[in-house]
PDB file of N, CA and C in Angstrom:
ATOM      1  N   UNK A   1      72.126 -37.146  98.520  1.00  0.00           N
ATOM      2  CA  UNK A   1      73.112 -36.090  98.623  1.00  0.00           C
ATOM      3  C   UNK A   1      72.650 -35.090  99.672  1.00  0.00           C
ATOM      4  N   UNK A   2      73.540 -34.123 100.371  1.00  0.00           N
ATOM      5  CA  UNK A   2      73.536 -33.416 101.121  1.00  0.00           C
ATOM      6  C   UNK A   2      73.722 -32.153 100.993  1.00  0.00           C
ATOM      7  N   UNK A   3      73.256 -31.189 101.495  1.00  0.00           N
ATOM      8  CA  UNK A   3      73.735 -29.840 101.173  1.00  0.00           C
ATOM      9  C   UNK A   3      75.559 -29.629 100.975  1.00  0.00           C
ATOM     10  N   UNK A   4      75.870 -29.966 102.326  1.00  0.00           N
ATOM     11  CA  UNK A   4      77.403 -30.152 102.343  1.00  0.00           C
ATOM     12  C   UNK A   4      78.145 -30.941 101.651  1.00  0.00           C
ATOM     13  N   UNK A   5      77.318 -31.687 100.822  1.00  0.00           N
ATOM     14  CA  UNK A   5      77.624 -32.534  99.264  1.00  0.00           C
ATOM     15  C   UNK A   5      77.751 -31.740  98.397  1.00  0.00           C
ATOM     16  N   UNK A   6      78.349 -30.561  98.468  1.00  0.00           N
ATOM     17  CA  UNK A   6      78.613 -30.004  96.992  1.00  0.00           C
ATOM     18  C   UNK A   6      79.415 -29.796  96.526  1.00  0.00           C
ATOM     19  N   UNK A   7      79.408 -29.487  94.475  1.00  0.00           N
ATOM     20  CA  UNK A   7      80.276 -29.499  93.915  1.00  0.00           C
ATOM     21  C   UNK A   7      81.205 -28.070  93.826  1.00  0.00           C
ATOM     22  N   UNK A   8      82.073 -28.210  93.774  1.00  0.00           N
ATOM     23  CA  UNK A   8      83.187 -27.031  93.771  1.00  0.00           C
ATOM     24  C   UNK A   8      83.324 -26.722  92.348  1.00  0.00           C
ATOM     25  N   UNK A   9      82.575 -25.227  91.542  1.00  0.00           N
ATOM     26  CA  UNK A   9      83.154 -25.265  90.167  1.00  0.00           C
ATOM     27  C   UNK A   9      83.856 -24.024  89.988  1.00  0.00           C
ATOM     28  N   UNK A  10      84.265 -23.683  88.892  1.00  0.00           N
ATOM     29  CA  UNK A  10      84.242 -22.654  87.817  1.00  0.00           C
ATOM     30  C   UNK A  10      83.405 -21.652  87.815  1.00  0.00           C
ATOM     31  N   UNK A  11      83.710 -20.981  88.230  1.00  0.00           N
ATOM     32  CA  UNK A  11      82.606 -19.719  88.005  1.00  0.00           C
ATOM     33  C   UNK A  11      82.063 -19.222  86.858  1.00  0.00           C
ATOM     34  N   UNK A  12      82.703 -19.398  85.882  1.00  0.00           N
ATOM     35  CA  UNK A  12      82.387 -19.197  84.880  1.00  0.00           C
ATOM     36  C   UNK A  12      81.940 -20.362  83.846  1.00  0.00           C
ATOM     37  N   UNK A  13      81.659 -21.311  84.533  1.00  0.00           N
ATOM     38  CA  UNK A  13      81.081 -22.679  84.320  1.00  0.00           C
ATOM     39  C   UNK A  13      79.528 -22.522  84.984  1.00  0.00           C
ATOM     40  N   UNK A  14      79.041 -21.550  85.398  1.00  0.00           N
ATOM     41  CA  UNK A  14      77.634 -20.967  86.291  1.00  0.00           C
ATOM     42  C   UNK A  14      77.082 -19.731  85.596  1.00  0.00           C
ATOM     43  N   UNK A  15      75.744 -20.198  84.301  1.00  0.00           N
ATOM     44  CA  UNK A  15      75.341 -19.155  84.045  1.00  0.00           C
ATOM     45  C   UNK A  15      74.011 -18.394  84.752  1.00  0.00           C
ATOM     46  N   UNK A  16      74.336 -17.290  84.639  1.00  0.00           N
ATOM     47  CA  UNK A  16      72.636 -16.681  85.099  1.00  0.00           C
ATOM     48  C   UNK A  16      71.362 -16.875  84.304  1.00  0.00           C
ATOM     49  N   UNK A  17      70.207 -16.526  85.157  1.00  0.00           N
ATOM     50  CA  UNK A  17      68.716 -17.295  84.356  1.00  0.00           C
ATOM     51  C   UNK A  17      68.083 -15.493  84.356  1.00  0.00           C
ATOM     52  N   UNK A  18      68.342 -15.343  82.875  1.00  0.00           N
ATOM     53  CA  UNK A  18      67.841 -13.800  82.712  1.00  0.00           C
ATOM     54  C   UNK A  18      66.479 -13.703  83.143  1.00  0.00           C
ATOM     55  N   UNK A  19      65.847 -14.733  82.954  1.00  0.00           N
ATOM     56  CA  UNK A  19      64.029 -14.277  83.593  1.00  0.00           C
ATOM     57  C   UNK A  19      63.701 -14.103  85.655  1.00  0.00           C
ATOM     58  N   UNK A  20      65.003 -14.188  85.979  1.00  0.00           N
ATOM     59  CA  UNK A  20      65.352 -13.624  87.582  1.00  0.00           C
ATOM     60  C   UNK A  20      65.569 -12.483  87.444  1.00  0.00           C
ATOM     61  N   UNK A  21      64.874 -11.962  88.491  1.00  0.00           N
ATOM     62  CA  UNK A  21      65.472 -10.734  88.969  1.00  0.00           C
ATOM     63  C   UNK A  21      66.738 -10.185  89.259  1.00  0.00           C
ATOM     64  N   UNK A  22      67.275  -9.471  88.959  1.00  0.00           N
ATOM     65  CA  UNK A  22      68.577  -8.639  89.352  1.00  0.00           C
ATOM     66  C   UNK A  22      68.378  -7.624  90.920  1.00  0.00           C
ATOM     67  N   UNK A  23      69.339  -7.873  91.572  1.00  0.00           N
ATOM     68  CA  UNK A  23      69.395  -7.223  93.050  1.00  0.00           C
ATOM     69  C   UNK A  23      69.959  -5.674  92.805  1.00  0.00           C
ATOM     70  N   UNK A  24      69.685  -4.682  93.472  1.00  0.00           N
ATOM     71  CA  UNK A  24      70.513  -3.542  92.832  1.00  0.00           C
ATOM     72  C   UNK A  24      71.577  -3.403  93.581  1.00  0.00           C
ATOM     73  N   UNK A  25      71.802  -3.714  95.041  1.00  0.00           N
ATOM     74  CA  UNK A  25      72.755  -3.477  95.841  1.00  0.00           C
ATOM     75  C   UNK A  25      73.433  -4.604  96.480  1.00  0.00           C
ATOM     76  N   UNK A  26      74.650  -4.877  95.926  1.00  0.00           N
ATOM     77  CA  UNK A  26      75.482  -6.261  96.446  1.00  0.00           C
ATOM     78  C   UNK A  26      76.334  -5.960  97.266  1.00  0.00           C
ATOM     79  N   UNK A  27      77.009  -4.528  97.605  1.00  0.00           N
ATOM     80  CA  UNK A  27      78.359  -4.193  98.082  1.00  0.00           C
ATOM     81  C   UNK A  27      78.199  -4.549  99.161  1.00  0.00           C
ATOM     82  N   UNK A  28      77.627  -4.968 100.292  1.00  0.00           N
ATOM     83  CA  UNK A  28      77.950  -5.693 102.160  1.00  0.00           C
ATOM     84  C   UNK A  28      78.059  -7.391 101.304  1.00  0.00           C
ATOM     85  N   UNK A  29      77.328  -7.500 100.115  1.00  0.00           N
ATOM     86  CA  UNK A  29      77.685  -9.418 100.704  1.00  0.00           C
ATOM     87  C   UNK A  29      78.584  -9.860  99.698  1.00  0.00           C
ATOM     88  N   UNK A  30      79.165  -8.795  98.465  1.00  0.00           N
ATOM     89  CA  UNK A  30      80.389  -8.730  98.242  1.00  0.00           C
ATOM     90  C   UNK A  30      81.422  -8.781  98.918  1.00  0.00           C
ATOM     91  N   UNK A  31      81.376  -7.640 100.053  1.00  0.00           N
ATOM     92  CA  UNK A  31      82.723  -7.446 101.345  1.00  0.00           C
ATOM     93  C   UNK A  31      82.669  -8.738 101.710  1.00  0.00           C
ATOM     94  N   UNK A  32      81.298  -9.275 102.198  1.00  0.00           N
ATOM     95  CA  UNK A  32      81.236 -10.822 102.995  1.00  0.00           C
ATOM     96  C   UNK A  32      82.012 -12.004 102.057  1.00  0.00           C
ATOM     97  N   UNK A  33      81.736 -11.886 100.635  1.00  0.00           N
ATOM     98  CA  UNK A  33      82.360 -12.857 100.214  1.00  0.00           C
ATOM     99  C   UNK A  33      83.966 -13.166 100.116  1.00  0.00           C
ATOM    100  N   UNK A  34      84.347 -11.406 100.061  1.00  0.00           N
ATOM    101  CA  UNK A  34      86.170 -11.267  99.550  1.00  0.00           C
ATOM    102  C   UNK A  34      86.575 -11.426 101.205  1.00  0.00           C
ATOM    103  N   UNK A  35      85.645 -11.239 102.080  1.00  0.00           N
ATOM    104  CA  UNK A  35      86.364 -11.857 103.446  1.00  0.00           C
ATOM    105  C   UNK A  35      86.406 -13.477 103.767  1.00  0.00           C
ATOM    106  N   UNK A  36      85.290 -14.334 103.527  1.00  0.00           N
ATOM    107  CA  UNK A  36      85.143 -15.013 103.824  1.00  0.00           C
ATOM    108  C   UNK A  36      84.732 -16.786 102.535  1.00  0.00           C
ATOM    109  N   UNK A  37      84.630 -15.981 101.363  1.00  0.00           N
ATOM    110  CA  UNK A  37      83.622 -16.999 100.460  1.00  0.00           C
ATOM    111  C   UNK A  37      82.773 -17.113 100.322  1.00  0.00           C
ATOM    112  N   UNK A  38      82.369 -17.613  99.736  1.00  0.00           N
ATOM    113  CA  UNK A  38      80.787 -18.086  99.435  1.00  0.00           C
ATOM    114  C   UNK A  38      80.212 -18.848 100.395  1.00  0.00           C
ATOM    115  N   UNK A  39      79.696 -18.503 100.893  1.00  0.00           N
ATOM    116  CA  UNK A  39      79.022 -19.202 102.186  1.00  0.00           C
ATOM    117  C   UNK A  39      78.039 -20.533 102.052  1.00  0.00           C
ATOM    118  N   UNK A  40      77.530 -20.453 100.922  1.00  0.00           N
ATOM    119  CA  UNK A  40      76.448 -21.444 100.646  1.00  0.00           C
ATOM    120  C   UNK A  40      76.453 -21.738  98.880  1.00  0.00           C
ATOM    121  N   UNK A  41      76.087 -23.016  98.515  1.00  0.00           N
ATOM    122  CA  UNK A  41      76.047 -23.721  97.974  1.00  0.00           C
ATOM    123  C   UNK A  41      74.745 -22.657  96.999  1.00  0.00           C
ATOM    124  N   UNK A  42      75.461 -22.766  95.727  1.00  0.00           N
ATOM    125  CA  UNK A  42      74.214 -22.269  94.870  1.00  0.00           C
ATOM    126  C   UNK A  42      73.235 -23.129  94.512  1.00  0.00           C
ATOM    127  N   UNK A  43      71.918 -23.067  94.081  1.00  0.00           N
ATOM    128  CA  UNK A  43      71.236 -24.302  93.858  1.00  0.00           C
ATOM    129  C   UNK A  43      70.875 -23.395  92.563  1.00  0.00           C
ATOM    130  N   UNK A  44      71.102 -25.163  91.096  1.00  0.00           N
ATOM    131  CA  UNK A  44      72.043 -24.747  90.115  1.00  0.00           C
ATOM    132  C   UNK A  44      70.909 -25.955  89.183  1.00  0.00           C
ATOM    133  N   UNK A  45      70.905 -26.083  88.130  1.00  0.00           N
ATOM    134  CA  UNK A  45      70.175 -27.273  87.389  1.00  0.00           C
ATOM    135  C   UNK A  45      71.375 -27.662  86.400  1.00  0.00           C
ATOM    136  N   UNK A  46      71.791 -28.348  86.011  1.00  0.00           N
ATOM    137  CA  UNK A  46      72.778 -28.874  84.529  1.00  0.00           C
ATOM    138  C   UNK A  46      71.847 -28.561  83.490  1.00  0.00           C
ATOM    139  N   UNK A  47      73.120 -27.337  83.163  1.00  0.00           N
ATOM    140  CA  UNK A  47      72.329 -26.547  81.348  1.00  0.00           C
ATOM    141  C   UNK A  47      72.835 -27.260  80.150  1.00  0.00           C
ATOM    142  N   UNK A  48      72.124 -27.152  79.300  1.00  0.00           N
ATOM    143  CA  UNK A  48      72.675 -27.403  78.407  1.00  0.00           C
ATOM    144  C   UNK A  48      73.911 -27.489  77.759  1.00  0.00           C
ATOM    145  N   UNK A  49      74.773 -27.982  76.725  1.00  0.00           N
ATOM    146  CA  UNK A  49      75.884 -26.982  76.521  1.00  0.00           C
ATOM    147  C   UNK A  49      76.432 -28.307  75.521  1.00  0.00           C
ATOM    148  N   UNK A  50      76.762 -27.378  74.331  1.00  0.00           N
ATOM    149  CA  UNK A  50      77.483 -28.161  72.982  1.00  0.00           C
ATOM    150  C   UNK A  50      78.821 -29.028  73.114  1.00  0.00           C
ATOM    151  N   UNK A  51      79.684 -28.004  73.904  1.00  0.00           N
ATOM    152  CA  UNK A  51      81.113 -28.343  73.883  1.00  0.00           C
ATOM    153  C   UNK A  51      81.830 -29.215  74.951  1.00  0.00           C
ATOM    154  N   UNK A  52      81.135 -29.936  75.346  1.00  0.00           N
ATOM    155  CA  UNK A  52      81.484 -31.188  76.576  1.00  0.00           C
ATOM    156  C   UNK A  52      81.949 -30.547  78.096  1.00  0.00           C
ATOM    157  N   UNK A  53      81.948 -29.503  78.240  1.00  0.00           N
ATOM    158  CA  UNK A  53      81.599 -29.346  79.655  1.00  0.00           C
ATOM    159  C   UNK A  53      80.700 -29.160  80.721  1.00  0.00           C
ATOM    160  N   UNK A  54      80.596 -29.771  81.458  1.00  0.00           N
ATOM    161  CA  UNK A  54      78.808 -29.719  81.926  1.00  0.00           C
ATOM    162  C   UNK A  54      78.919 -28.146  82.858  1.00  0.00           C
ATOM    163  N   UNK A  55      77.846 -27.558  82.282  1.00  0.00           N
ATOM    164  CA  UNK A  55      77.346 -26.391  82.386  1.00  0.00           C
ATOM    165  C   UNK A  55      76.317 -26.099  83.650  1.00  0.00           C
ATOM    166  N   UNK A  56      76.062 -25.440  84.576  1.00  0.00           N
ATOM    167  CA  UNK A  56      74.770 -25.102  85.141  1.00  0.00           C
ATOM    168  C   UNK A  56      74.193 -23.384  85.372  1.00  0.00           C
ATOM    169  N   UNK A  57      73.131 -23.416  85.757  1.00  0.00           N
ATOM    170  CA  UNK A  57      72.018 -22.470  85.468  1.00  0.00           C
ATOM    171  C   UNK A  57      71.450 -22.546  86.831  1.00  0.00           C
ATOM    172  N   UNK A  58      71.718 -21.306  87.316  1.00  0.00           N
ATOM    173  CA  UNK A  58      70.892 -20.738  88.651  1.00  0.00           C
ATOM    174  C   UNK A  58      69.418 -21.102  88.779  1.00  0.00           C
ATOM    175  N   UNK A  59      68.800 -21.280  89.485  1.00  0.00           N
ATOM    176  CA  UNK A  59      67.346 -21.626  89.813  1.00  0.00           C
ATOM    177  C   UNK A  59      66.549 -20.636  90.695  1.00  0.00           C
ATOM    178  N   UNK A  60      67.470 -19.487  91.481  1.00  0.00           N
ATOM    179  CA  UNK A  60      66.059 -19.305  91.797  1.00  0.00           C
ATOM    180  C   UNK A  60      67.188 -17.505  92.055  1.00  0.00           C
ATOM    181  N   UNK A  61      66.418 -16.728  92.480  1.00  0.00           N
ATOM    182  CA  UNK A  61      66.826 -15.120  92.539  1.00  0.00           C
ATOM    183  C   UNK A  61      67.871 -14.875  93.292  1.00  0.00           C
ATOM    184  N   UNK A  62      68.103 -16.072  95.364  1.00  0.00           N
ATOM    185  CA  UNK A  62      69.209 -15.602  95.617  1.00  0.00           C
ATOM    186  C   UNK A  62      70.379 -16.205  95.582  1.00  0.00           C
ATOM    187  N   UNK A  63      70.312 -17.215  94.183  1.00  0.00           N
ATOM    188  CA  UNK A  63      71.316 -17.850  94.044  1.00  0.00           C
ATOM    189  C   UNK A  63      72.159 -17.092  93.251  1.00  0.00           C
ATOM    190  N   UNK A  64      71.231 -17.052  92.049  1.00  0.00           N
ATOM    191  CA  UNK A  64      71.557 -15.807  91.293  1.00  0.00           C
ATOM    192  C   UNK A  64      72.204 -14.331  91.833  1.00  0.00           C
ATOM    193  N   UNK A  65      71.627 -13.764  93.123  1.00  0.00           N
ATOM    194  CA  UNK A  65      72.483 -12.661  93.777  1.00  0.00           C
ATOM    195  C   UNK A  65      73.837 -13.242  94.230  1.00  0.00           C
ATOM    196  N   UNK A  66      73.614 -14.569  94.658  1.00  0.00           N
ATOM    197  CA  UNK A  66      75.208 -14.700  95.589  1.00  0.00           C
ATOM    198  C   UNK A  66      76.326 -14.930  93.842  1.00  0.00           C
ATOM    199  N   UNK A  67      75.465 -15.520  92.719  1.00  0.00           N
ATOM    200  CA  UNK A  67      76.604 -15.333  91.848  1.00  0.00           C
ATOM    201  C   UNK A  67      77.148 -14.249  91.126  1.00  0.00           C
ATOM    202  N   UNK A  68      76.303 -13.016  91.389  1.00  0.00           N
ATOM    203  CA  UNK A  68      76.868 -11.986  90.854  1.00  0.00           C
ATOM    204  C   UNK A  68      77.471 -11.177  91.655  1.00  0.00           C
ATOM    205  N   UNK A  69      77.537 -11.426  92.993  1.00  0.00           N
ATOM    206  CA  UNK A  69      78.249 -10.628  94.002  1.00  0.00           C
ATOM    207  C   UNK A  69      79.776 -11.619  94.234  1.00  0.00           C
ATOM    208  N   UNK A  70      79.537 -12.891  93.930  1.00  0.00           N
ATOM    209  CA  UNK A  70      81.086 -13.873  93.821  1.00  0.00           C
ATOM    210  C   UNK A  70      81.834 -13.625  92.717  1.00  0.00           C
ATOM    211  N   UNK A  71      81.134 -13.092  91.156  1.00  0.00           N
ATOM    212  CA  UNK A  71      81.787 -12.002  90.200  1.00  0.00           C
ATOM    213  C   UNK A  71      82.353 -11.167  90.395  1.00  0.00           C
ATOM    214  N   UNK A  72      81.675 -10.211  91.149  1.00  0.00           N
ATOM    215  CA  UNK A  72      81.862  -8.537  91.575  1.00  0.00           C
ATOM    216  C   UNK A  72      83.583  -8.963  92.474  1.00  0.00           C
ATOM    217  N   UNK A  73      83.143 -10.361  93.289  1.00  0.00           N
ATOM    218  CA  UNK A  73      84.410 -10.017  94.528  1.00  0.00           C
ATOM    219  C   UNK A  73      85.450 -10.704  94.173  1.00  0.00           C
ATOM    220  N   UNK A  74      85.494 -11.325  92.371  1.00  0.00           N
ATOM    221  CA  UNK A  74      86.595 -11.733  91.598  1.00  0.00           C
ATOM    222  C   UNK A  74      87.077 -13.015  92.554  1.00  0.00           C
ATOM    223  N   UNK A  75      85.993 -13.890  92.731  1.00  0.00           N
ATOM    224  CA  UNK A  75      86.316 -15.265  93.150  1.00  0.00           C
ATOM    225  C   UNK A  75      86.326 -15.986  92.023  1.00  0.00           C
ATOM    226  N   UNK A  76      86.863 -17.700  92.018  1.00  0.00           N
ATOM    227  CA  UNK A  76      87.341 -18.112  90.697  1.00  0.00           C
ATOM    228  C   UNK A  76      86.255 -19.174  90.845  1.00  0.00           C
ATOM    229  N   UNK A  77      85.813 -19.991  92.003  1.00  0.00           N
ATOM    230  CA  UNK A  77      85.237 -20.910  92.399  1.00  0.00           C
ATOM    231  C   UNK A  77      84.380 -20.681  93.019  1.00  0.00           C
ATOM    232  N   UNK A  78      82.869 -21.285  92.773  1.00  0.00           N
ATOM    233  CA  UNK A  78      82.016 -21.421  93.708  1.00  0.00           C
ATOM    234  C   UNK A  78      81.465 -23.023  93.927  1.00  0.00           C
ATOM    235  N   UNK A  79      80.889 -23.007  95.286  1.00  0.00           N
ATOM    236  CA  UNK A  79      80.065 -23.689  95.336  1.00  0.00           C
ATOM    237  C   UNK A  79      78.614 -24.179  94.998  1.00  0.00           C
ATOM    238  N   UNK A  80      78.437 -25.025  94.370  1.00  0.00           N
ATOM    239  CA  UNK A  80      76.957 -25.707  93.654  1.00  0.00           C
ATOM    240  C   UNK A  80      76.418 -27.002  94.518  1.00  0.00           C
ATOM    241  N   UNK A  81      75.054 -27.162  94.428  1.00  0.00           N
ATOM    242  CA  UNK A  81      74.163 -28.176  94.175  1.00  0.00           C
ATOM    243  C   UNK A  81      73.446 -28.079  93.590  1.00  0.00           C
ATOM    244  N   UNK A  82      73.555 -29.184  92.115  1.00  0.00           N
ATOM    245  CA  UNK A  82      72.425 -29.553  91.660  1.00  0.00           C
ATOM    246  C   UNK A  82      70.832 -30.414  91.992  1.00  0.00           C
ATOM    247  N   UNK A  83      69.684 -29.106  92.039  1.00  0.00           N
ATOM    248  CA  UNK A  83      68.519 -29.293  92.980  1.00  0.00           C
ATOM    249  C   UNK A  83      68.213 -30.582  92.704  1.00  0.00           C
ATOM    250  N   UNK A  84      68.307 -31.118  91.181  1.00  0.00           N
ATOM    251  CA  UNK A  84      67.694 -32.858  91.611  1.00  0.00           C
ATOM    252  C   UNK A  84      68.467 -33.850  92.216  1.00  0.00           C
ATOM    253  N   UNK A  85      69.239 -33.407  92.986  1.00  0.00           N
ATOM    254  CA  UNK A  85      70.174 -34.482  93.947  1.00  0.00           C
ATOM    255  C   UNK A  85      69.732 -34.221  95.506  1.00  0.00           C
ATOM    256  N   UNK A  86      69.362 -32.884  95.944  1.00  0.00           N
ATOM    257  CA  UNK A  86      68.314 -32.455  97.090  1.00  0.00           C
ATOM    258  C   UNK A  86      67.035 -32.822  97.432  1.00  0.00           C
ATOM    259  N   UNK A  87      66.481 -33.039  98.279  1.00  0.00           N
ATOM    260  CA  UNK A  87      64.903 -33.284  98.724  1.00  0.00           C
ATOM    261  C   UNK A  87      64.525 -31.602  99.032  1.00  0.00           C
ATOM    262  N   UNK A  88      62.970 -31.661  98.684  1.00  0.00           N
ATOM    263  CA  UNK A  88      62.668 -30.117  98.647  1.00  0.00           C
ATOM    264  C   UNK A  88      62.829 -29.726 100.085  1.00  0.00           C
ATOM    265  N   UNK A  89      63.225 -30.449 101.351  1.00  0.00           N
ATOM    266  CA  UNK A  89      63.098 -30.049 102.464  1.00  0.00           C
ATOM    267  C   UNK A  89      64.712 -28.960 102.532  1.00  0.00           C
ATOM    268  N   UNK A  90      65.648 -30.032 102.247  1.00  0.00           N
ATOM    269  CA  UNK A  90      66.882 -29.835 101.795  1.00  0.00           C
ATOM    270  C   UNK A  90      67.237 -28.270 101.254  1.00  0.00           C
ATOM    271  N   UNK A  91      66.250 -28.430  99.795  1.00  0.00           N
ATOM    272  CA  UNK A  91      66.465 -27.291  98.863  1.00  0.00           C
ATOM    273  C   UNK A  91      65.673 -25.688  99.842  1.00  0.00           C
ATOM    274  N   UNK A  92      64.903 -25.980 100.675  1.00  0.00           N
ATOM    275  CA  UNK A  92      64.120 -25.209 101.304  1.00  0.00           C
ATOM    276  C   UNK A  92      65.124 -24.766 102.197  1.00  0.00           C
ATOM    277  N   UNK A  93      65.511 -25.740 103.105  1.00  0.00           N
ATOM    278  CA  UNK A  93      66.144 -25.343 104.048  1.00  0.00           C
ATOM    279  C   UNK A  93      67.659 -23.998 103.460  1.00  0.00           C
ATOM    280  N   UNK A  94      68.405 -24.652 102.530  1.00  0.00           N
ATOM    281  CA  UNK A  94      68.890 -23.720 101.831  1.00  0.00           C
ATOM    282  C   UNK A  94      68.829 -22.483 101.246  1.00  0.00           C
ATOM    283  N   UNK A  95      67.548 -22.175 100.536  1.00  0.00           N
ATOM    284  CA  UNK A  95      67.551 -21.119 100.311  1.00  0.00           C
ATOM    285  C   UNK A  95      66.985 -20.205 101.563  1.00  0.00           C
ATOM    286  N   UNK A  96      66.826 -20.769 102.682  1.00  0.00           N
ATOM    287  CA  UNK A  96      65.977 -20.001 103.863  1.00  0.00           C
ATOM    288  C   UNK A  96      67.511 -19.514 104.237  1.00  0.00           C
ATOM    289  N   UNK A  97      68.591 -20.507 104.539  1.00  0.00           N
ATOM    290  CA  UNK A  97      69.877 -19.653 104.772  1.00  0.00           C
ATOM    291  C   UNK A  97      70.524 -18.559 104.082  1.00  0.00           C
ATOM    292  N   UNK A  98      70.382 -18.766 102.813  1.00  0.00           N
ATOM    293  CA  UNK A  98      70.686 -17.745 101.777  1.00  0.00           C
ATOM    294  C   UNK A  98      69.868 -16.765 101.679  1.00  0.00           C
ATOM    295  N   UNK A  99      68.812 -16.681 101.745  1.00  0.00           N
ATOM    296  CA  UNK A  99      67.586 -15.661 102.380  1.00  0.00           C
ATOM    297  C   UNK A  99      67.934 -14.318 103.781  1.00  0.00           C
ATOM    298  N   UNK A 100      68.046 -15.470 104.734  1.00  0.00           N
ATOM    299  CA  UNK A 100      68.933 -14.460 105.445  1.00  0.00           C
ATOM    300  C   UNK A 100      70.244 -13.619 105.797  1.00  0.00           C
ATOM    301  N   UNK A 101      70.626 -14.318 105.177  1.00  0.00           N
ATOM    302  CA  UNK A 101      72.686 -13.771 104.466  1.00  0.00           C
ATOM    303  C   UNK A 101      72.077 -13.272 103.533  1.00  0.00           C
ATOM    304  N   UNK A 102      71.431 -12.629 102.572  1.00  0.00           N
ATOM    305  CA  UNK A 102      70.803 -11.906 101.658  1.00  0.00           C
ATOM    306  C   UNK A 102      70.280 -10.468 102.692  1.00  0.00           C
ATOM    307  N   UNK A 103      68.746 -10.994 103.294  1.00  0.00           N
ATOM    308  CA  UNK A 103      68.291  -9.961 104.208  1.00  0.00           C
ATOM    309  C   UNK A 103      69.076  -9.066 105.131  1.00  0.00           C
ATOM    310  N   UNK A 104      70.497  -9.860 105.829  1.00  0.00           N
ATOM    311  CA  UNK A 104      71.027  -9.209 106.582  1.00  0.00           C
ATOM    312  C   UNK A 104      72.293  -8.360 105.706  1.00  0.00           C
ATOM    313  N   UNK A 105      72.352  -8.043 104.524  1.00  0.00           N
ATOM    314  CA  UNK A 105      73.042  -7.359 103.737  1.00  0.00           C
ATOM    315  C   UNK A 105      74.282  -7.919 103.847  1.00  0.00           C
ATOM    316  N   UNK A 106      74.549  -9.410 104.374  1.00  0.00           N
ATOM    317  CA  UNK A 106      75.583 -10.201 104.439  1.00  0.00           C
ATOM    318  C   UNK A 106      76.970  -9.975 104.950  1.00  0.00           C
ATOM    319  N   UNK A 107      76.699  -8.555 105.409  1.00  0.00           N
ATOM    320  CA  UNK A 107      77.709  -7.914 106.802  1.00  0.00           C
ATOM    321  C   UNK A 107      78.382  -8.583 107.981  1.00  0.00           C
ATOM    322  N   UNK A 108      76.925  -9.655 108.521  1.00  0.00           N
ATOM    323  CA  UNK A 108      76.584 -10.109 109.683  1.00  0.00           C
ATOM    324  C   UNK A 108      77.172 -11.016 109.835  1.00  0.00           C
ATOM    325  N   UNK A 109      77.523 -12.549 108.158  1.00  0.00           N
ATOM    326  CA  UNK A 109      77.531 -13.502 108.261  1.00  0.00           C
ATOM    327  C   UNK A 109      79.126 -13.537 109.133  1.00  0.00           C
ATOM    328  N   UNK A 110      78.834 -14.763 110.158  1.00  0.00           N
ATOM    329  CA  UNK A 110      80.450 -15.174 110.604  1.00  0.00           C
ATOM    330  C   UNK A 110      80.385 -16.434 110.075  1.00  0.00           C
ATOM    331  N   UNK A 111      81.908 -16.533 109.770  1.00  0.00           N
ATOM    332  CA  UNK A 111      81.929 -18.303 109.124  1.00  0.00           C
ATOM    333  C   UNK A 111      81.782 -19.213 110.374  1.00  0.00           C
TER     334      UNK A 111
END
């Protein structure tokens, strides 16, 4: 699978991993998202879950920021990959993009 192999879900099918950190300031990559989307693919693990819908769980801090700023900007859908379908070069390379659409207060990003 590929980065650009990803799944399109539910947002509310994407829970957060409380032992991550929380960002305090989302409002530039909020604006970025209600202009443009989610730019990148969350990297996500399949959680658990009783009631037959398959569930996932953020993995790492700025996946977790881009899903609470795709909350904030009242999107319905995001984009996922689940990390054991990635090679760590893959999963690296990803969060280095999301890293900098993070760093640059996500103002910057052009689609």
């Amino acid at each position: 699978m590929r980065i650009d192999d990803h799944l399109l879900v539910d947002l509310r099918r994407v829970e957060m991993d409380p032992r991550l950190p929380l960002k305090e300031d989302l409002r530039a990559l909020v604006e970025a998202i209600r202009r443009a989307g989610v730019p990148f693919p969350l990297v996500v693990e399949v959680a658990p879950n009783r009631n037959g819908w398959e569930r996932y769980r953020v993995l790492d801090a700025l996946s977790q920021r881009m899903l609470l700023a795709a909350q904030e900007a009242e999107v319905a859908m995001v984009p996922v990959v689940v990390k054991e379908n990635l090679s760590e070069e893959e999963v690296q390379h990803l969060r280095d993009a999301v890293a900098a659409l993070c760093q640059a207060g996500g103002g910057r990003w052009k689609p």
